[in-house]
Protein backbone atom coordinates (compact mmCIF):
# COMPACT_ATOMS: atom_id res chain seq x y z
CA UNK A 1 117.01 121.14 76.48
CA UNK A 2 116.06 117.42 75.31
CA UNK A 3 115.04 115.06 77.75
CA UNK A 4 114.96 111.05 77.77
CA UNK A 5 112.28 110.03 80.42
CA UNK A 6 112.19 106.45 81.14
CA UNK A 7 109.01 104.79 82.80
CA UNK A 8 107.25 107.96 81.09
CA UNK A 9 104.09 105.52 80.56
CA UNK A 10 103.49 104.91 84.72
CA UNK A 11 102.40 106.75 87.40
CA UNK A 12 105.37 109.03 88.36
CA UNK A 13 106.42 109.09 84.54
CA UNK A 14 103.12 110.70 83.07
CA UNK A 15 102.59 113.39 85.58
CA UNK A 16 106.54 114.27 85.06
CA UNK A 17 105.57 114.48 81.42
CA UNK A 18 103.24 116.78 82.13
CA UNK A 19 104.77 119.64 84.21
CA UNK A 20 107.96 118.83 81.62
CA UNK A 21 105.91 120.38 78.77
CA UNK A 22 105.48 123.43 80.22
CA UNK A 23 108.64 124.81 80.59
CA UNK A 24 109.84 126.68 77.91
CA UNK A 25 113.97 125.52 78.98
CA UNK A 26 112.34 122.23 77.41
CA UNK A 27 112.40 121.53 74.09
CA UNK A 28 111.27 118.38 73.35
CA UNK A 29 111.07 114.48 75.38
CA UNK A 30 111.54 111.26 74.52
CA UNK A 31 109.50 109.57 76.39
CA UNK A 32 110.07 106.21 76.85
CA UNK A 33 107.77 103.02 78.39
CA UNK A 34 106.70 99.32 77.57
CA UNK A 35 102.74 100.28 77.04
CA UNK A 36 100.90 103.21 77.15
CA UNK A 37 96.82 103.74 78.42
CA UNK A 38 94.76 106.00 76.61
CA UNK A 39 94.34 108.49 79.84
CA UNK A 40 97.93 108.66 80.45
CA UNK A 41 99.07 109.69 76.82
CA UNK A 42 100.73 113.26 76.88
CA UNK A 43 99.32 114.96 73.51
CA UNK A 44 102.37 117.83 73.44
CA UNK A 45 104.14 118.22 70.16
CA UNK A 46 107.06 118.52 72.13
CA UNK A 47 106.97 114.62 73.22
CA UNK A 48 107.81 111.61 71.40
CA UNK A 49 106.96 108.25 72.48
CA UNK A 50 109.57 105.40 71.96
CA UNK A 51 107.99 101.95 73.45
CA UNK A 52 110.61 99.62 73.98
CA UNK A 53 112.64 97.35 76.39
CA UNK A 54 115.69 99.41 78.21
CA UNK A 55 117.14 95.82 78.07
CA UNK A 56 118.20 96.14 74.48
CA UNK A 57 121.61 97.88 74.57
CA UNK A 58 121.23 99.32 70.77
CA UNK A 59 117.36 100.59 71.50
CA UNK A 60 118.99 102.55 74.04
CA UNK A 61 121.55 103.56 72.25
CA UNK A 62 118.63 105.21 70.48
CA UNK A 63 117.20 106.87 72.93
CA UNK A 64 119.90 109.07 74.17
CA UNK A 65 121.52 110.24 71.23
CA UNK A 66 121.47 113.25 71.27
CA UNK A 67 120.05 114.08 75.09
CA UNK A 68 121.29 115.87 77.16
CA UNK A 69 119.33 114.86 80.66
CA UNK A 70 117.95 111.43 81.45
CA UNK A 71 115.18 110.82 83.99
CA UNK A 72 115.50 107.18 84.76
CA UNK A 73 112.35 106.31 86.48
CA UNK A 74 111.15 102.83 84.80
CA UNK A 75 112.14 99.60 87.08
CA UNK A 76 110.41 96.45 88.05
CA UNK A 77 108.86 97.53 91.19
CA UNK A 78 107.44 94.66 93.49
CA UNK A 79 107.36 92.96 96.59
CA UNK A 80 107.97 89.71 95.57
CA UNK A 81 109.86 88.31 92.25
CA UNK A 82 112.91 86.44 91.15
CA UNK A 83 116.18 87.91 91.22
CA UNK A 84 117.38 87.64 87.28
CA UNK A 85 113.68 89.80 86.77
CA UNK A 86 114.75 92.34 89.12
CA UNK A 87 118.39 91.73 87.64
CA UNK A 88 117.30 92.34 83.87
CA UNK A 89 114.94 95.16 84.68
CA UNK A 90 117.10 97.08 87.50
CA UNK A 91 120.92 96.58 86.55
CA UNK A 92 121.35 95.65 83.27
CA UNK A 93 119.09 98.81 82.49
CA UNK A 94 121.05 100.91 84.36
CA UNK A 95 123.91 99.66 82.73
CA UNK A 96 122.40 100.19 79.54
CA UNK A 97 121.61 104.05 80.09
CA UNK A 98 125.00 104.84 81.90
CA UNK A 99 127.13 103.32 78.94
CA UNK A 100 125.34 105.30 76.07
CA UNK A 101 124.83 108.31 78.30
CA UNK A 102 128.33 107.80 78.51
CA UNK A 103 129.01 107.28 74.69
CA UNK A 104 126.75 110.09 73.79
CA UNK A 105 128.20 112.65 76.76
CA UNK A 106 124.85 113.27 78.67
CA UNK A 107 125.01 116.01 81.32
CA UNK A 108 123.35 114.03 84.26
CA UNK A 109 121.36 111.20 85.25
CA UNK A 110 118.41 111.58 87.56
CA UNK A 111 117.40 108.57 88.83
CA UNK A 112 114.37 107.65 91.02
CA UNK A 113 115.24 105.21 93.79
CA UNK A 114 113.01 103.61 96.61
CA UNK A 115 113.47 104.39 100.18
CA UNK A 116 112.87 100.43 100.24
CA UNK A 117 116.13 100.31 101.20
CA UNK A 118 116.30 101.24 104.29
CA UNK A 119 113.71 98.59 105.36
CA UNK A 120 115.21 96.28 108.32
CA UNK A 121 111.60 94.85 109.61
CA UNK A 122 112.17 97.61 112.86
CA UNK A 123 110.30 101.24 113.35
CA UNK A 124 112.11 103.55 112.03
CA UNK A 125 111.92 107.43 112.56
CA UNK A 126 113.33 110.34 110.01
CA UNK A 127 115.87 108.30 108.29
CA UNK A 128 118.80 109.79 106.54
CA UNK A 129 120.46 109.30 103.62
CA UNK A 130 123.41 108.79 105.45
CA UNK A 131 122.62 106.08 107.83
CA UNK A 132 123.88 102.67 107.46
CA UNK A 133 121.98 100.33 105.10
CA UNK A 134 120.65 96.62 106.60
CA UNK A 135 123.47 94.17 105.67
CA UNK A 136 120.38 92.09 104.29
CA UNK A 137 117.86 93.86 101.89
CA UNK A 138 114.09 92.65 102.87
CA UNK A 139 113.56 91.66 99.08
CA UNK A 140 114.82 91.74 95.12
CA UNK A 141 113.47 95.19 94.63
CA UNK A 142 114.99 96.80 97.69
CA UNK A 143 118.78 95.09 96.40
CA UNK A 144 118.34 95.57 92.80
CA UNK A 145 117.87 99.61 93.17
CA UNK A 146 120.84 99.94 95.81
CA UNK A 147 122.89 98.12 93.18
CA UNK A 148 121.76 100.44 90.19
CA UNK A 149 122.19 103.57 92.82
CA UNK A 150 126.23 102.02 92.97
CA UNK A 151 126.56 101.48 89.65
CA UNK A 152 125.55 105.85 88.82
CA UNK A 153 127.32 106.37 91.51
CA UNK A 154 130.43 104.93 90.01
CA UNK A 155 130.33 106.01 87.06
CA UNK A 156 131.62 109.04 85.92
CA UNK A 157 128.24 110.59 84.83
CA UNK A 158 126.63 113.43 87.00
CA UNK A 159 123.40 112.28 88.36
CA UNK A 160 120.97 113.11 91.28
CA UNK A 161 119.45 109.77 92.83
CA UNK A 162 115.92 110.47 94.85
CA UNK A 163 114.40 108.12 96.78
CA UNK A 164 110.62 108.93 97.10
CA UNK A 165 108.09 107.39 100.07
CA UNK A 166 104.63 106.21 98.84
CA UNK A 167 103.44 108.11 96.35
CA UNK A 168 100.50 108.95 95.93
CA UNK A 169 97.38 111.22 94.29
CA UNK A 170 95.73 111.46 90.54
CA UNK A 171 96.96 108.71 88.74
CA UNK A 172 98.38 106.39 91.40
CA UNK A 173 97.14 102.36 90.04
CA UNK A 174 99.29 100.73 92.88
CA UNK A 175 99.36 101.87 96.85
CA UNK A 176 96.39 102.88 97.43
CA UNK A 177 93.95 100.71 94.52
CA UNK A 178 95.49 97.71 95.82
CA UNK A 179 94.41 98.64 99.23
CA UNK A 180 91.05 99.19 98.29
CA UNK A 181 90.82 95.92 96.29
CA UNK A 182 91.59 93.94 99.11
CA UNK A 183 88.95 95.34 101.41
CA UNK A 184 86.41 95.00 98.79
CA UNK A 185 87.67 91.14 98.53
CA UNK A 186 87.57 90.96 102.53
CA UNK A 187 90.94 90.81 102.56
CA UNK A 188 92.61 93.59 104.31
CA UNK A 189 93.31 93.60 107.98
CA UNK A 190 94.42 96.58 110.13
CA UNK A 191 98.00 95.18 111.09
CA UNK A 192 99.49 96.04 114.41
CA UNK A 193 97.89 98.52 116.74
CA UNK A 194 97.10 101.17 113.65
CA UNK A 195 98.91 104.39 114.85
CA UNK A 196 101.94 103.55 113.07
CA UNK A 197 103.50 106.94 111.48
CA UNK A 198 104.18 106.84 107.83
CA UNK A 199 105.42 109.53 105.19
CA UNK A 200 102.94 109.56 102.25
CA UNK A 201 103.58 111.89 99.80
CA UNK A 202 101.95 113.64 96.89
CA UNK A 203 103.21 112.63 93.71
CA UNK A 204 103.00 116.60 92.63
CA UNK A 205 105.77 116.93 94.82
CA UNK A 206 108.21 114.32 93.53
CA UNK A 207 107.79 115.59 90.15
CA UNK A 208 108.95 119.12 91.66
CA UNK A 209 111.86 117.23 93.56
CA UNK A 210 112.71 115.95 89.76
CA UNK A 211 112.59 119.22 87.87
CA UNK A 212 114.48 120.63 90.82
CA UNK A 213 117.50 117.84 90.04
CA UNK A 214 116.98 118.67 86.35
CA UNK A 215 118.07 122.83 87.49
CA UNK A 216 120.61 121.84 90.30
CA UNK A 217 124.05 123.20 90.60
CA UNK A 218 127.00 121.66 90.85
CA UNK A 219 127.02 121.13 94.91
CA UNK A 220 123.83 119.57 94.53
CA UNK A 221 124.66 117.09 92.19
CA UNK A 222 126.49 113.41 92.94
CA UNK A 223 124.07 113.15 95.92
CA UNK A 224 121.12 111.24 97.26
CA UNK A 225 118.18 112.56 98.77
CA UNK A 226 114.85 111.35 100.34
CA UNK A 227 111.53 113.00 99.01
CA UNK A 228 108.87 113.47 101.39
CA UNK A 229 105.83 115.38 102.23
CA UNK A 230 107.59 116.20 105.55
CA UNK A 231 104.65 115.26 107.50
CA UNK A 232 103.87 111.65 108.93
CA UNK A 233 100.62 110.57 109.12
CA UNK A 234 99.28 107.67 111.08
CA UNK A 235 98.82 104.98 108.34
CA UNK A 236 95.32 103.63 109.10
CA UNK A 237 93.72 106.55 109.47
CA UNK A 238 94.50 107.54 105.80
CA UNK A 239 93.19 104.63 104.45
CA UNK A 240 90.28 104.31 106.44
CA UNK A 241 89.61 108.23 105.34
CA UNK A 242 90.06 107.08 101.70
CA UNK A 243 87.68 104.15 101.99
CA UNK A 244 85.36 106.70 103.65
CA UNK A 245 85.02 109.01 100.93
CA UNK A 246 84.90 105.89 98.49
CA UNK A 247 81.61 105.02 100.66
CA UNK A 248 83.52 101.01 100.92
CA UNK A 249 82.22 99.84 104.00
CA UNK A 250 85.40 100.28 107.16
CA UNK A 251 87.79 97.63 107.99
CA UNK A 252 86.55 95.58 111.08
CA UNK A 253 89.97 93.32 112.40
CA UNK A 254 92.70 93.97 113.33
CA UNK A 255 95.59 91.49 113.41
CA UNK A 256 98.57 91.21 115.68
CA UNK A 257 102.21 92.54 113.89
CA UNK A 258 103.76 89.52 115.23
CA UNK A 259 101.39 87.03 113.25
CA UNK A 260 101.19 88.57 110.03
CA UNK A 261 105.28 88.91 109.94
CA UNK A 262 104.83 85.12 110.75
CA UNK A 263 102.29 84.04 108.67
CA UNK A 264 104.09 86.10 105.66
CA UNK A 265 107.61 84.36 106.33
CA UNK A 266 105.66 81.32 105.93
CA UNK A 267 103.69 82.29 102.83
CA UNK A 268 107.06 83.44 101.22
CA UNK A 269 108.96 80.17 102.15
CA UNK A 270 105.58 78.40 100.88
CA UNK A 271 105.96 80.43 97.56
CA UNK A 272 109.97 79.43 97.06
CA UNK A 273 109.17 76.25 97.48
CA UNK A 274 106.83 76.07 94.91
CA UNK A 275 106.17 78.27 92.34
CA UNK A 276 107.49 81.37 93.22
CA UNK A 277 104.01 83.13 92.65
CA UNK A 278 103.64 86.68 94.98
CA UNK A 279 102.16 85.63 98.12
CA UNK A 280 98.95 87.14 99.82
CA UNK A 281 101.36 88.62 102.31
CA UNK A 282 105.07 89.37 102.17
CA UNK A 283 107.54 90.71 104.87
CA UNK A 284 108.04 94.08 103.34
CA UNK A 285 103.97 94.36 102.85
CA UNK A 286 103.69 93.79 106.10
CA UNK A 287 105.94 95.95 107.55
CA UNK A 288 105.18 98.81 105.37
CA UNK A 289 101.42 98.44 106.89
CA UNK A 290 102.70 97.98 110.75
CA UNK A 291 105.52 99.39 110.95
CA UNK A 292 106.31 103.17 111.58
CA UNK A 293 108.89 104.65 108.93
CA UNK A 294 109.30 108.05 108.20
CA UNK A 295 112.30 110.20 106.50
CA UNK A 296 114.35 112.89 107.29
CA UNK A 297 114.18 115.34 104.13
CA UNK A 298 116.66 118.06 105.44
CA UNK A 299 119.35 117.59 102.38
CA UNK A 300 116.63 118.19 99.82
CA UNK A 301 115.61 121.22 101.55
CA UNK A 302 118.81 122.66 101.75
CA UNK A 303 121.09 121.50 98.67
CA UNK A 304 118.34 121.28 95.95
CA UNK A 305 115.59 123.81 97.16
CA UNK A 306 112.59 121.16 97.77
CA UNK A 307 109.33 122.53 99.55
CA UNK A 308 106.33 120.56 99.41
CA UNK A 309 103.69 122.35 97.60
CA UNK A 310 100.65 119.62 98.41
CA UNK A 311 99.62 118.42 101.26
CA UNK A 312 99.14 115.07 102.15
CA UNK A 313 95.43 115.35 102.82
CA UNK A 314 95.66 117.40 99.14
CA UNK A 315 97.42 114.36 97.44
CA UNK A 316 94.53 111.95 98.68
CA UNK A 317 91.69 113.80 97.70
CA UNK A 318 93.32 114.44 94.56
CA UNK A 319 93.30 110.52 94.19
CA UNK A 320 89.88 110.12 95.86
CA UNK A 321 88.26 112.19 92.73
CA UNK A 322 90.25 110.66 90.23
CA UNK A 323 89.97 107.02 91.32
CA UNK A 324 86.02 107.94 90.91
CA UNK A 325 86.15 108.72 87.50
CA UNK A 326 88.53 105.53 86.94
CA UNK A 327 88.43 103.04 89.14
CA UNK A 328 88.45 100.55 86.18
CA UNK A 329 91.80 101.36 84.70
């Protein structure tokens, strides 16, 4: 089987790339990214790297002749951004794949989502996929991958759209890093009272959830799921662990919810207003650090045959001892 995996230089991409390789139903990846790091550069003769922008219709043209699944994981993810950025890098690349996948009769799509869209600034408590969506989306990102989850599902391709919480373990350069770079800057504050529950889960996991979608039968397929570990942790006490075994010296504040949503709808407005630059805070950071939001991942379980296999306390100490060898990358 030939596989086109977009985003195959990040995080999620590169430790897909890996378990790929080892199945012998694979035969060979394209694997497809804007720039690729030294340490995340799969050395398999069975992968072939194609840098590029997914914006360019005929470059993707390229890439899927002749495949017969696509993993679609690349997208501009952020908190903060203009709309034609998300626009460019979220729809008009998903356009892009579904009219050659189209053209070139690919089998399915499997595209990773965010769980960003169920954000509506509240608690919220094992979320389905079923349950309505806010009428407002808290930012670009969050809008952007609802419209590209539309557009597959649409289309007349088969696809399998997961929506993943906070992934973490070896590898991961944004959740928790960032976290850790604003304590060592001074920066971070425990926001709200610090017991809010969270999923976290281990990007091992995901990747099974994604070979799982690449095997699924046909009652599987045309469907969304959330990907969890399938057990909430409290937030603060995760971090506080990881900056523990980092020997970074504890957080000391605390700050009330209701003044850091306040002081970030101010920063953002501040930001619009002039020149659009991501702001210390935004409302989405903010919630996702106060707020309790956890999913409910019984669909996955029973339609595509997903069991966690790491633990959440697994997934961070996997980070923990690779962030240690490169924390500069």
């Amino acid at each position: 089987m030939k596989i086109l995996l977009t985003g195959a230089t990040g995080f999620l991409g590169y430790r897909t790339l890996e378990k790929l390789v080892a199945y012998n139903w694979v035969t060979s990846v394209i694997a497809n990214g804007r720039t690729l790091l030294p340490y995340r550069k799969n050395e398999s003769k069975k992968v072939k790297y194609k840098l590029g922008s997914l914006e360019n219709a005929d470059f993707v043209d390229e890439l899927v002749k002749g495949v017969e699944i696509i993993i679609h994981a690349a997208s501009l993810s952020s908190p903060w951004g203009k709309r034609y950025e998300f626009n460019q890098a979220n729809i008009v690349t998903q356009n892009n794949i579904i009219n050659s996948a189209k053209k070139y009769n690919v089998n399915r799509i499997i595209y990773i989502s965010s769980p960003s869209i169920y954000f509506d600034g509240t608690n919220r408590l094992l979320v389905k996929e079923s349950e309505p969506l806010p009428k407002k989306f808290v930012n670009h990102y969050a809008g952007t991958k609802r419209e590209a989850e539309i557009l597959l599902e649409q289309s007349t391709i088969p696809y399998v759209i997961l929506r993943p919480r906070a992934l973490i373990g070896r590898g991961d350069s944004i959740i928790m890093p960032r976290l850790i770079r604003a304590q060592l800057e001074g920066k971070l504050r425990i926001i709200g009272n610090g017991k809010n529950l969270v999923d976290l889960t281990a990007v091992e996991n995901v990747v099974d959830a994604i070979i799982l979608s690449c095997l699924a039968n046909s009652v599987a397929l045309n469907q969304c799921y959330n990907i969890t570990n399938d057990e909430p942790v409290v937030l603060w006490h995760s971090i506080l662990y990881v900056l523990q075994q980092l020997n970074i010296p504890l957080i000391k504040y605390k700050i009330p919810y209701w003044l850091a949503i306040a002081f970030a709808h101010f920063l953002e407005k501040k930001s619009i207003l002039s020149n659009y630059k991501e702001p210390a805070l935004t409302a989405y950071s903010v919630g996702t650090l106060g707020l309790s939001f956890t999913l409910d991942i019984t669909k996955a379980k029973q339609l595509l045959g997903y069991k966690p296999a790491m633990n959440t306390k697994e997934a961070i100490d996997e980070f923990v001892k690779w962030y240690m060898s490169y924390e500069k990358l």
